[in-house]
Every structure is written in C-alpha cells, then in structure tokens.
N, C-alpha and C. Protein backbone atom coordinates (compact mmCIF):
# COMPACT_ATOMS: atom_id res chain seq x y z
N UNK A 1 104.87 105.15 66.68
CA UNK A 1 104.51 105.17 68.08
C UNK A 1 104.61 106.61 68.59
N UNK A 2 103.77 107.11 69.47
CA UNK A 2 103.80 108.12 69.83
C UNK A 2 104.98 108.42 70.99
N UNK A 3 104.91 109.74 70.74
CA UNK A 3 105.78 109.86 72.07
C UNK A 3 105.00 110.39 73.50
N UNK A 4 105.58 110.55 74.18
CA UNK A 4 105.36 110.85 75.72
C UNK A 4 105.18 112.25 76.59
N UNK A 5 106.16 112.78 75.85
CA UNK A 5 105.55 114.13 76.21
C UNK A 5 106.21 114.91 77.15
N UNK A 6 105.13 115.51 77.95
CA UNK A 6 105.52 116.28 79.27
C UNK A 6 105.79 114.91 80.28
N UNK A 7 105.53 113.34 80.19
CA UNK A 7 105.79 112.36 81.56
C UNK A 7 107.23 112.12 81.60
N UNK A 8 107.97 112.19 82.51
CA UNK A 8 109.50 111.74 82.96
C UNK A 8 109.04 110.51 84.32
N UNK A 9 110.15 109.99 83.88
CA UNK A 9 110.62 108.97 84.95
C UNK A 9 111.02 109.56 86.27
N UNK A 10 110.40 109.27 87.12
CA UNK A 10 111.39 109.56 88.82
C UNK A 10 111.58 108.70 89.59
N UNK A 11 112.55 108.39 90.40
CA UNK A 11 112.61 107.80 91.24
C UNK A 11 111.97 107.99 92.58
N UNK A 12 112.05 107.12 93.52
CA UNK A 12 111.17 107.72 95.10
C UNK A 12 112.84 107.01 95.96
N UNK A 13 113.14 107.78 97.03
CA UNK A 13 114.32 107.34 97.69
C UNK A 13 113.30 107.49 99.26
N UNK A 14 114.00 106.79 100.29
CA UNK A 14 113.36 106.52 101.36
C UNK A 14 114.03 107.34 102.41
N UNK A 15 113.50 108.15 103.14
CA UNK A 15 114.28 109.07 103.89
C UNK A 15 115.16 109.28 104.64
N UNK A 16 114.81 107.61 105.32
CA UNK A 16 115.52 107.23 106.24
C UNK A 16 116.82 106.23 106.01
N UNK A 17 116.68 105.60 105.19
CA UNK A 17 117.89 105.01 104.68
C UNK A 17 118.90 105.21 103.48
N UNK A 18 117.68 106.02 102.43
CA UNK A 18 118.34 106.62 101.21
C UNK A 18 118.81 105.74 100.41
N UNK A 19 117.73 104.57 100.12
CA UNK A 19 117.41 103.70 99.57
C UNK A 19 116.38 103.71 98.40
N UNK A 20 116.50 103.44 96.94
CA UNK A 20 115.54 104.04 95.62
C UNK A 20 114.88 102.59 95.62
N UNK A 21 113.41 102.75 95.78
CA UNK A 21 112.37 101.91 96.01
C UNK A 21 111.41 101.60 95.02
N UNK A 22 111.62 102.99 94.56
CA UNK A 22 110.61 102.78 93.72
C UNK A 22 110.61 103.69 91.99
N UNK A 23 110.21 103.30 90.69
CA UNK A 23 110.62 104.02 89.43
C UNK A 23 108.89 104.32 88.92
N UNK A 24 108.80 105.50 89.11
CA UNK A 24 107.79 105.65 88.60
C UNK A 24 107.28 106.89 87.53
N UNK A 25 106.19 106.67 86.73
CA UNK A 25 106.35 108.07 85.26
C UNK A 25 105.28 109.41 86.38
N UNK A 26 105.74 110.33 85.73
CA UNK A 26 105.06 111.44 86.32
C UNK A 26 104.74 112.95 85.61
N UNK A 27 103.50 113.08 84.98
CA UNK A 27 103.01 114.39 84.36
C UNK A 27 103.64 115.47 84.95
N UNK A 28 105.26 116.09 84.94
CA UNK A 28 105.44 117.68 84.98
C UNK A 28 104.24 118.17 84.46
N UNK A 29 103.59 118.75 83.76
CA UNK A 29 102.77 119.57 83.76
C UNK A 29 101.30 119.91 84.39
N UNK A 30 101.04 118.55 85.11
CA UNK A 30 100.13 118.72 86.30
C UNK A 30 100.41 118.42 87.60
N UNK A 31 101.25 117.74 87.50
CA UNK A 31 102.30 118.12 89.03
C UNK A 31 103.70 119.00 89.09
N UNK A 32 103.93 119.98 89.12
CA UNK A 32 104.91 120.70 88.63
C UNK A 32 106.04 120.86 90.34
N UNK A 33 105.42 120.13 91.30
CA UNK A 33 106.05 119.86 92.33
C UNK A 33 106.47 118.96 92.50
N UNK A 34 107.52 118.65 93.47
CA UNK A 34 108.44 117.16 93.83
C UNK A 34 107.22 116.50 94.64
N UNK A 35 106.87 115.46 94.52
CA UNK A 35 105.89 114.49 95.18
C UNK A 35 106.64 113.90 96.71
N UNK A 36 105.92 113.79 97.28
CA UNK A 36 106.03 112.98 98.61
C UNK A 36 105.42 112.32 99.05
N UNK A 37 106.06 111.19 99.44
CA UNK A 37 104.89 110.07 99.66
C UNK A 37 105.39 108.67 100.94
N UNK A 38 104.17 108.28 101.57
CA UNK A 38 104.45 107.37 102.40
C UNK A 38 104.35 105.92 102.05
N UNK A 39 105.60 105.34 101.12
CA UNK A 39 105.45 103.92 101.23
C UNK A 39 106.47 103.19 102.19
N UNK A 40 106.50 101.63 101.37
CA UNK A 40 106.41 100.49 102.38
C UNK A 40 108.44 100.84 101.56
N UNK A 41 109.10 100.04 103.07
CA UNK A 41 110.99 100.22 102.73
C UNK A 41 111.25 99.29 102.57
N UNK A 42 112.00 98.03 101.68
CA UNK A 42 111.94 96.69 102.18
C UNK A 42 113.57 96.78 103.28
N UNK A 43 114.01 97.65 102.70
CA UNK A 43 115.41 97.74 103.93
C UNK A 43 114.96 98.38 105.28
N UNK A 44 113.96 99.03 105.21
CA UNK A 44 113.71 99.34 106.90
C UNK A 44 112.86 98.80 107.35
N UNK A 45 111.90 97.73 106.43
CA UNK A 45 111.07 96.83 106.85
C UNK A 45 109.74 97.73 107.33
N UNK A 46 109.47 98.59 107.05
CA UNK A 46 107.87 99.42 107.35
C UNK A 46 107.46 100.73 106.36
N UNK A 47 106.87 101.22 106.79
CA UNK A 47 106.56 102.47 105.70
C UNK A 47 107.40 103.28 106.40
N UNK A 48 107.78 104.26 105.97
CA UNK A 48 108.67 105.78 106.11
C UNK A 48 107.89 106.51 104.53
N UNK A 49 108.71 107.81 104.95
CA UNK A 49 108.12 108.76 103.82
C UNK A 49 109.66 108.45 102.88
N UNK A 50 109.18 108.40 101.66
CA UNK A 50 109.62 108.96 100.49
C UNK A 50 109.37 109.84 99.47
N UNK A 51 111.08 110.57 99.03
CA UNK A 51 110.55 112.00 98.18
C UNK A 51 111.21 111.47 97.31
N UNK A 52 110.97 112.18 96.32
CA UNK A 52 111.43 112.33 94.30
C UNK A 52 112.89 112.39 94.31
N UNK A 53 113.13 112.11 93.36
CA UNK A 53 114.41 112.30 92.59
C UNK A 53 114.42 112.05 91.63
N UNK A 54 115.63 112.34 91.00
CA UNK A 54 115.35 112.05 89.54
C UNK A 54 116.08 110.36 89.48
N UNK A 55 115.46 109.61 88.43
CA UNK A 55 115.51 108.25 88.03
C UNK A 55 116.97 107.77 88.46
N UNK A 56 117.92 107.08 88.74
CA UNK A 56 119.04 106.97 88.67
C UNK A 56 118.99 105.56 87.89
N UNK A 57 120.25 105.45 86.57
CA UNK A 57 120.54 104.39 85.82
C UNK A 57 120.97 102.82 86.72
C-alpha cells in the first residue's frame, strides 16, 4: 500500500466555543497555510468560523 505523503490530518476547532468539529486530511504542499473556514457548530447550534489545528487523539 502506498503511502501518503505530504497529506496530514487536522483538526478544525470552532472559535467561539473551542470545540473540535471536525478531522480532516490536508496537502501541506499546496496549502502551506492554516485554513479557515465557516462551518456548521453542533454546540453553538449555527455556523461560526473555524481554524486548523493540529488533529488531537
């Protein structure tokens, strides 16, 4: 099986509550920036922005 490469795992935490929503893979080498993004919170019940982090176990 091959391996994976430059993709890592990140997490997305929610800004407002600091709540990890979401686990998702992500190309370092064509995104070489922390992503930001507007999804849905199920603890704040609407969208807010969420930023990167790294995966937590």
């Amino acid at each position: 099986m091959a391996k994976k490469g430059s993709r890592v795992l990140i997490g997305f935490i929610c800004e407002v509550c600091n709540k990890q929503n979401y686990v998702v893979e992500k190309n370092k080498v064509n995104t070489p920036t922390a992503m930001k993004l507007k999804k849905y919170c199920n603890k704040c019940r609407k969208h807010t922005s969420h930023k990167e982090t790294k995966k937590l176990d």
